[in-house]
Protein backbone atom coordinates (compact mmCIF):
# COMPACT_ATOMS: atom_id res chain seq x y z
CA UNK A 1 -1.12 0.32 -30.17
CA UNK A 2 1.13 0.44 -27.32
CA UNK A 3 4.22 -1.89 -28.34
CA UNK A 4 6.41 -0.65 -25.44
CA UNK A 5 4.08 -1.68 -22.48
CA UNK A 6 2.78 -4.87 -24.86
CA UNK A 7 6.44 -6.49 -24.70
CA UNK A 8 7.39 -5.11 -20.93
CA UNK A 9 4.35 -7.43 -20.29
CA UNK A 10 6.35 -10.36 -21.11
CA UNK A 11 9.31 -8.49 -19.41
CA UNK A 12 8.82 -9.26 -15.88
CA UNK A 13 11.43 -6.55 -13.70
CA UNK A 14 11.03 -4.14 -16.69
CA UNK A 15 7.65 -3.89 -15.81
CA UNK A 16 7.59 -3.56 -12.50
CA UNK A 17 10.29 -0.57 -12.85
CA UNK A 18 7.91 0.67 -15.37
CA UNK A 19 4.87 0.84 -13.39
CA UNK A 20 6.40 1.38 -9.62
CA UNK A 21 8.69 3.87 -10.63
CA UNK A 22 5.95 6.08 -11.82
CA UNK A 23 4.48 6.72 -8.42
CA UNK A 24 3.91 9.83 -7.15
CA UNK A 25 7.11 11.64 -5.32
CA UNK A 26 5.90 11.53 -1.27
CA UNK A 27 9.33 11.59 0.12
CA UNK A 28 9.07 13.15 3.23
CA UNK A 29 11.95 15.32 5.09
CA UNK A 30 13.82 11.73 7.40
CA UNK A 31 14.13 12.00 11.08
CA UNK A 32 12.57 15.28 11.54
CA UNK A 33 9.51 14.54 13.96
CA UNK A 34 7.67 17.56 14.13
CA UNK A 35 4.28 18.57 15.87
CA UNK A 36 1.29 20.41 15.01
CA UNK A 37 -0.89 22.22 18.00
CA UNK A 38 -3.52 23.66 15.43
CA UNK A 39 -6.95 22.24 16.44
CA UNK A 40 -9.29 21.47 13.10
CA UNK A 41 -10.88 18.87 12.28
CA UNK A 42 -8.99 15.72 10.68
CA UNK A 43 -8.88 15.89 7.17
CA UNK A 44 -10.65 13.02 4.58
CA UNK A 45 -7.74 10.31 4.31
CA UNK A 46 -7.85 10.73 0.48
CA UNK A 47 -6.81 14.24 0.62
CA UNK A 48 -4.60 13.80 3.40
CA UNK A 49 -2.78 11.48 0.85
CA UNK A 50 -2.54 13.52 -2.05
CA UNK A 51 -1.47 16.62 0.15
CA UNK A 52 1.87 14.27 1.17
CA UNK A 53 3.28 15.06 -2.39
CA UNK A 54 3.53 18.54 -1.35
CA UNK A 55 5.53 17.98 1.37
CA UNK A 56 9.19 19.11 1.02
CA UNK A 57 11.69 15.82 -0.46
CA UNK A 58 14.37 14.34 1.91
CA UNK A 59 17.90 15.15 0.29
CA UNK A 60 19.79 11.91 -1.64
CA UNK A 61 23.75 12.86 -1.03
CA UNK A 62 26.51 11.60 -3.40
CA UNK A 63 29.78 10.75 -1.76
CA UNK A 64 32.98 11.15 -3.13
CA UNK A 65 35.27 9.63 -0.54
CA UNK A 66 36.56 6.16 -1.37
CA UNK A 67 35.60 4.13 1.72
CA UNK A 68 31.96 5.98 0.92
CA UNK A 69 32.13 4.70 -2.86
CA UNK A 70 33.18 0.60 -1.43
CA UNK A 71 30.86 1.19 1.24
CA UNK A 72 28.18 1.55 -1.81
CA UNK A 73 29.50 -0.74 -3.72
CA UNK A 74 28.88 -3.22 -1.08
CA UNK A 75 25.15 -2.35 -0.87
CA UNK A 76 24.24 -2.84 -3.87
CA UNK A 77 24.10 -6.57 -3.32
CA UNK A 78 22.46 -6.26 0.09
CA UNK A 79 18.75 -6.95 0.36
CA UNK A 80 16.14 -4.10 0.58
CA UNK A 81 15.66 -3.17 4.37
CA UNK A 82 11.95 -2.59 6.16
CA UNK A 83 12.17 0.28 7.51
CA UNK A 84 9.62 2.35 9.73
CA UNK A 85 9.52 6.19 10.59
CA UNK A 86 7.23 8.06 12.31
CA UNK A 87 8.03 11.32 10.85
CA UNK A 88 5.10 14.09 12.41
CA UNK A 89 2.57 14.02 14.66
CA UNK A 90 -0.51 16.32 14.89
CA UNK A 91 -3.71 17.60 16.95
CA UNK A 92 -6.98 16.38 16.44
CA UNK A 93 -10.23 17.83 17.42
CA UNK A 94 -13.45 16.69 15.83
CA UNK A 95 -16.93 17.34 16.70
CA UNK A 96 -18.35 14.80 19.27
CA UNK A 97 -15.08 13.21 19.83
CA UNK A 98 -11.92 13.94 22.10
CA UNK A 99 -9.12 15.48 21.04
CA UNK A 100 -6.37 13.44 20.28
CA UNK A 101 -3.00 12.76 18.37
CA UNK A 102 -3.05 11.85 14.69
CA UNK A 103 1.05 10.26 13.63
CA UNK A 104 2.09 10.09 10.61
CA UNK A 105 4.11 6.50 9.72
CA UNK A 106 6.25 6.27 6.68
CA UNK A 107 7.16 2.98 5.88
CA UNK A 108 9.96 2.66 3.64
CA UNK A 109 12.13 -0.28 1.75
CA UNK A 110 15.94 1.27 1.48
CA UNK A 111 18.27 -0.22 -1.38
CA UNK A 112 21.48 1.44 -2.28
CA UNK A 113 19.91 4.44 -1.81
CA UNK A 114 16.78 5.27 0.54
CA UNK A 115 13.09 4.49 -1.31
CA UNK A 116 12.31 7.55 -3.09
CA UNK A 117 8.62 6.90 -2.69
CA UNK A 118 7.69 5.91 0.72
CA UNK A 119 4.34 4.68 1.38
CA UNK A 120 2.50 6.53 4.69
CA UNK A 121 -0.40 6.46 6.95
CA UNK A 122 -1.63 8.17 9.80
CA UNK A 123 -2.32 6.33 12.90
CA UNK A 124 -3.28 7.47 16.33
CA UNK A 125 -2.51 5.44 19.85
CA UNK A 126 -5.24 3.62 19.93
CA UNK A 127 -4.59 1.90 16.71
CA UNK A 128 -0.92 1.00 17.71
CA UNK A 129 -2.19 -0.45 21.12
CA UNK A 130 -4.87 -2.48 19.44
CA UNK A 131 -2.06 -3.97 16.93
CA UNK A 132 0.57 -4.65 20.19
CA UNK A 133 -2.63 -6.22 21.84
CA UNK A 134 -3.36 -8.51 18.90
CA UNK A 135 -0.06 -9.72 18.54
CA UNK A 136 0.64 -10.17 22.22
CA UNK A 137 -2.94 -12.34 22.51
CA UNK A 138 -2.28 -14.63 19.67
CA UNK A 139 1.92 -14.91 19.38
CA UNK A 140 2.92 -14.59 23.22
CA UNK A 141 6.26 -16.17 22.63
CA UNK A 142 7.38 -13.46 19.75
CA UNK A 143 5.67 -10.54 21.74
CA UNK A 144 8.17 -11.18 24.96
CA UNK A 145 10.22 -8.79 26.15
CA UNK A 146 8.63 -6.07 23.48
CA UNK A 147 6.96 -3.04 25.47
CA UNK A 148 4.58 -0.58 24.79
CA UNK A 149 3.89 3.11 25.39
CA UNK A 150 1.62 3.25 28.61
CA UNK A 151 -1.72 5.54 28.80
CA UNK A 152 -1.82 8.66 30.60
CA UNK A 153 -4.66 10.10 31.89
CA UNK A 154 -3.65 13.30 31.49
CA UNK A 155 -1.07 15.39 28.97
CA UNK A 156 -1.25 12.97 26.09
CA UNK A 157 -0.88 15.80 23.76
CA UNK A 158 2.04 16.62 25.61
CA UNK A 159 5.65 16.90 23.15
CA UNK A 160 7.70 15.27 25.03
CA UNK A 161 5.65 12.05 25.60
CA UNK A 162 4.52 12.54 21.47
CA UNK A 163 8.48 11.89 20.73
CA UNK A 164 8.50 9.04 23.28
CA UNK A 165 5.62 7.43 21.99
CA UNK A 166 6.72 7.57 18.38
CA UNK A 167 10.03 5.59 19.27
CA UNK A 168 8.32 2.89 21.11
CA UNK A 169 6.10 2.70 18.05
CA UNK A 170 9.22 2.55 15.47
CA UNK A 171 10.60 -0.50 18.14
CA UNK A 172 7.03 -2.39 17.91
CA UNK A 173 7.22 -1.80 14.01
CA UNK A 174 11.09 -3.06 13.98
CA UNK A 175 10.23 -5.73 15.30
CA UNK A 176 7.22 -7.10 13.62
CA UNK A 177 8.60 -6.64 10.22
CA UNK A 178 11.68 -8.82 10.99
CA UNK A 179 9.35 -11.51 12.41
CA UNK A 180 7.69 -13.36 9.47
CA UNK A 181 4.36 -15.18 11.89
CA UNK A 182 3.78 -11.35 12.92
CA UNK A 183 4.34 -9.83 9.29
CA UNK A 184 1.55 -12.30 8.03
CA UNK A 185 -0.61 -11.66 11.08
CA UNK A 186 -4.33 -10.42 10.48
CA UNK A 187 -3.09 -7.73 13.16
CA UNK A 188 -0.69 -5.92 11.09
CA UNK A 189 -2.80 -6.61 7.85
CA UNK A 190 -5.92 -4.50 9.94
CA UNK A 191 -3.58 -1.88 11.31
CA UNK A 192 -1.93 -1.00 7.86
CA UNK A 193 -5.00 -0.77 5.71
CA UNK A 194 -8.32 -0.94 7.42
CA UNK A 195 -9.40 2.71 7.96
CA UNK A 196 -7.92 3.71 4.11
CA UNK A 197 -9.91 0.36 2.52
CA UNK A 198 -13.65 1.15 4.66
CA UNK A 199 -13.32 4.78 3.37
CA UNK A 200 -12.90 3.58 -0.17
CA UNK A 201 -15.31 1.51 -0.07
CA UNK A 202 -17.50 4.15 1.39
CA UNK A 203 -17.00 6.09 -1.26
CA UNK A 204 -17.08 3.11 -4.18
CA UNK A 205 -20.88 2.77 -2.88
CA UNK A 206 -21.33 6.12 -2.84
CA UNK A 207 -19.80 5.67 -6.81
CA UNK A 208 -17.64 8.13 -5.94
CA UNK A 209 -14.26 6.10 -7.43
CA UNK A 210 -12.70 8.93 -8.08
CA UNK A 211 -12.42 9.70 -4.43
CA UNK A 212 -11.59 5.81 -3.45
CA UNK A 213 -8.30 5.52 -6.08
CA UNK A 214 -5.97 7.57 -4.20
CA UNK A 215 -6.80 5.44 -0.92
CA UNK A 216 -6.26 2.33 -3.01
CA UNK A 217 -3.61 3.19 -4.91
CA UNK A 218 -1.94 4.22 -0.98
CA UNK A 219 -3.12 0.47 0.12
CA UNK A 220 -1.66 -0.86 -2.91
CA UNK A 221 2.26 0.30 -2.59
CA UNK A 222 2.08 0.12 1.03
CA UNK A 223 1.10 -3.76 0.61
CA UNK A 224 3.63 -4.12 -2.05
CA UNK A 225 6.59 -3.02 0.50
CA UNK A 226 5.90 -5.33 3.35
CA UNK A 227 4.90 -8.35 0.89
CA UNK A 228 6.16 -10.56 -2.12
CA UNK A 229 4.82 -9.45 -5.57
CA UNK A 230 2.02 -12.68 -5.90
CA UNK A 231 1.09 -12.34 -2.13
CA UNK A 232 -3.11 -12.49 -2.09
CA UNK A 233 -3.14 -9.49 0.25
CA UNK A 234 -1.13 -7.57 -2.77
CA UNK A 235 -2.82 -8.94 -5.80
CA UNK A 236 -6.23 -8.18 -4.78
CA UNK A 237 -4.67 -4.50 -3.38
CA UNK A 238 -3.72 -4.47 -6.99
CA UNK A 239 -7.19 -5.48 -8.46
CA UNK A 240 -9.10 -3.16 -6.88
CA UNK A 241 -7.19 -0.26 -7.52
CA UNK A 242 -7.39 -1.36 -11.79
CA UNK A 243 -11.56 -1.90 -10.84
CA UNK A 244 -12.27 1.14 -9.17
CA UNK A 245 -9.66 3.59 -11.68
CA UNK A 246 -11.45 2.16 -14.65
CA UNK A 247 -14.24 2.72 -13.05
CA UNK A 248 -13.49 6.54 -12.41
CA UNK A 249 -13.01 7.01 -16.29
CA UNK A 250 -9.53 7.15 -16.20
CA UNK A 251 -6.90 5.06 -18.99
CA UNK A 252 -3.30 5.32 -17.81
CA UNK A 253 -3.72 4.65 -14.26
CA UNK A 254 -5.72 1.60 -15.29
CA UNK A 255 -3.83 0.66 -18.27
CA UNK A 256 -0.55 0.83 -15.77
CA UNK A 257 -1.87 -1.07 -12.90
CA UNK A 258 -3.85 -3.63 -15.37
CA UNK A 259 -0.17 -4.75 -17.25
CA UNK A 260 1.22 -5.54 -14.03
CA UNK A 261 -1.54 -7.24 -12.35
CA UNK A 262 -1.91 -9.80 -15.30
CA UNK A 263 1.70 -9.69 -15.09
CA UNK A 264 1.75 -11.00 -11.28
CA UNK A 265 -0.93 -13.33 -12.60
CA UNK A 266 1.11 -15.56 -13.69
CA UNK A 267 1.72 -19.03 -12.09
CA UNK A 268 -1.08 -18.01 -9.69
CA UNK A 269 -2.47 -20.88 -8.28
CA UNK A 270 -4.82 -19.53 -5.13
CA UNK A 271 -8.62 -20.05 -5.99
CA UNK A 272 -9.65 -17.19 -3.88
CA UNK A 273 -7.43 -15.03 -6.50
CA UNK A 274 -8.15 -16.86 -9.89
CA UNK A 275 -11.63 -15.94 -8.52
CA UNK A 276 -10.81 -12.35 -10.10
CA UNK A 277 -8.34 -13.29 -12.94
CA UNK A 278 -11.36 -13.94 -15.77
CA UNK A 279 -13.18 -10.48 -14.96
CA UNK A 280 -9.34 -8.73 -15.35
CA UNK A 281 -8.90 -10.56 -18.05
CA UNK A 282 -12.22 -9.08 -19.57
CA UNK A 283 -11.74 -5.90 -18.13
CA UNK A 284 -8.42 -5.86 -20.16
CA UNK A 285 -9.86 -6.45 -23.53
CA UNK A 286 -11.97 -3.35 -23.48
CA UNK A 287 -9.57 -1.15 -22.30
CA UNK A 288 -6.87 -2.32 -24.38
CA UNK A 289 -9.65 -2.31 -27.81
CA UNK A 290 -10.44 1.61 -26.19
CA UNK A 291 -6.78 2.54 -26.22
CA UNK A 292 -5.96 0.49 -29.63
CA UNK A 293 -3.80 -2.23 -28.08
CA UNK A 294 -3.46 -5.58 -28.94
CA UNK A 295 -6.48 -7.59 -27.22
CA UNK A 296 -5.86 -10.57 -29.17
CA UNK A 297 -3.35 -12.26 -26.63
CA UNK A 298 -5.88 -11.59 -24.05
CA UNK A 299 -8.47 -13.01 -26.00
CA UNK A 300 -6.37 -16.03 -26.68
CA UNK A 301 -6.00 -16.39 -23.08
CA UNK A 302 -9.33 -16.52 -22.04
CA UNK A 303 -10.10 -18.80 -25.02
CA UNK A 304 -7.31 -21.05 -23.47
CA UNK A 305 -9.51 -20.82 -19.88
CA UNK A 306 -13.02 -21.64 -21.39
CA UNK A 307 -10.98 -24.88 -23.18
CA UNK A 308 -9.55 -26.14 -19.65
CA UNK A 309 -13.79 -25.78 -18.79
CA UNK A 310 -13.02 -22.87 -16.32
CA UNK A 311 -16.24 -20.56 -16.40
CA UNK A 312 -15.63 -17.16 -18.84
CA UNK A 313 -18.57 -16.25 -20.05
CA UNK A 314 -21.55 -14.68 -17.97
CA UNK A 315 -18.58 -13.74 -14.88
CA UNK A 316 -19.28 -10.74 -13.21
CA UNK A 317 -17.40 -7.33 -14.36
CA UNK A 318 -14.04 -7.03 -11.92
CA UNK A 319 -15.50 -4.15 -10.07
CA UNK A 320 -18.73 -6.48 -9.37
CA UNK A 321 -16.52 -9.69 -8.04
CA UNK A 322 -14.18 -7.71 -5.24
CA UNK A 323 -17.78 -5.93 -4.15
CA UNK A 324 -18.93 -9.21 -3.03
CA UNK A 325 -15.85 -10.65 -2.11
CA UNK A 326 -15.86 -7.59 0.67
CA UNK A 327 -19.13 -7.94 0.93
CA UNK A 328 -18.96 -11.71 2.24
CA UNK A 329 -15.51 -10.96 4.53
């Protein structure tokens, strides 16, 4: 039995710290854009995710200096800043299709110190002018005044309009994350996680999970920057990636991402969400009886549900309920 993790899950921040400070180390070398000329073709987004932990860590600086130490001091009540970097940009030539440039966006959430474990995409221009195009079309009045790298018909691969490109991408970004309407908007939800989510679910059909959790798991902390802990867009982020890890025939990775989703669970009210709730619930009970946890408060709890005549038994597994959630969107 697992006591530690069995009382964090009554321990609200301890948990999260628990669970989100165990993510894999992606920090990325800050405000070095750099650009690759090597023609290949573009590598799977799963392992272009798990290749990011490779890539040599930004360096955290202490100061000693004691306008540097009150400057800190001061910080440490200051809310967590949005921020978005577009730290490389590279060449891409596939079969069939024209060659183009792939950029890399890190979004991070600075504290005190910057976030050790920045969440990051790649993105070319055509993604970035369909989210400015979105967002112009259905929020004019927020969109004003906000421009937009043009096309150019010819020497788009071109360095110096790469670098130009990238900082009227980090202005568009800016902006949109301090405007709440265009934070929320279907636009930036697309942009941020629609190519990572339709290759894992490629690959969940395929039953292929182990190839769809590092996407999710991507989707997941990336949501969990830009929105609050019990938003829907997070919490079903968050189901999935429990699903689909279980259903690779892993434990900790599950067992992690299960404790804080019930966790988050609480004082959910959204029907769309409870939808899922019973099949984590059930979910949890085998994986905590496989590990030799407690599953008796879980049990309880879905005893508690089948008394307030919410439907328990005969529910589709967890795995089976977001498949045809997606499959109805």
């Amino acid at each position: 039995m697992n006591d530690k993790t069995d009382n964090l899950l009554n321990g609200g921040q301890d948990l999260e710290n628990l669970v989100l400070g165990e993510e894999p180390d992606t920090r990325l070398e800050q405000g070095t854009l750099s650009f690759s000329e090597t023609p290949g073709a573009r590598s799977e987004a799963s392992a272009h995710i798990k290749s990011w932990s490779k890539v040599k860590r930004g360096v955290i600086s202490n100061h000693n200096s004691t306008e540097e130490n009150e400057a800190d001091d001061a910080a440490i009540f200051a809310e967590p800043v949005l921020k978005f970097e577009i730290v490389s940009a590279r060449t891409v030539e596939k079969e069939n299709e024209k060659k183009h440039v792939a950029y890399t966006l890190m979004i991070r959430k600075d504290g005190v110190q910057p976030d050790p474990n920045p969440a990051v995409i790649e993105r070319r221009y055509t993604d970035f002018l369909e989210l400015y195009d979105g967002l112009r079309r259905n929020f004019p009045a927020l969109m004003t005044g906000i421009p937009f790298p043009r096309k150019v018909l010819t020497g788009n691969l071109n360095p110096s309009l790469i670098s130009a490109r990238s900082s009227g991408f980090e202005v568009l970004l800016e902006h949109i994350g301090r405007e709440t309407q265009l934070r929320e908007s279907a636009a930036l939800m697309n942009f941020l996680q629609n190519r990572e989510e339709a290759e894992a679910r490629h690959w969940m059909q395929a039953q292929q999970y182990d190839q769809a959790v590092p996407l999710l798991e991507n989707i997941f902390r990336l949501l969990n920057k830009l929105y609050t802990d019990r938003h829907p867009a997070v919490l079903l982020a968050l189901c999935r990636l429990v699903a689909c890890s279980h259903a690779a025939g892993e434990s900790a990775r599950p067992e992690r991402f299960a404790d804080l989703a019930l966790h988050r669970y609480e004082a959910v009210s959204d029907i769309d969400l409870l939808r899922f709730y019973v099949p984590l619930l059930q979910l949890c009970v085998r994986l905590w009886w496989a590990l030799g946890r407690d599953k008796r408060p879980l049990e309880a709890r879905l005893d508690d549900l089948r008394r307030r005549g919410i439907k328990v038994d005969g529910c589709p597994s967890l795995l089976d309920a977001i498949t045809e959630f997606d499959c109805k969107k």
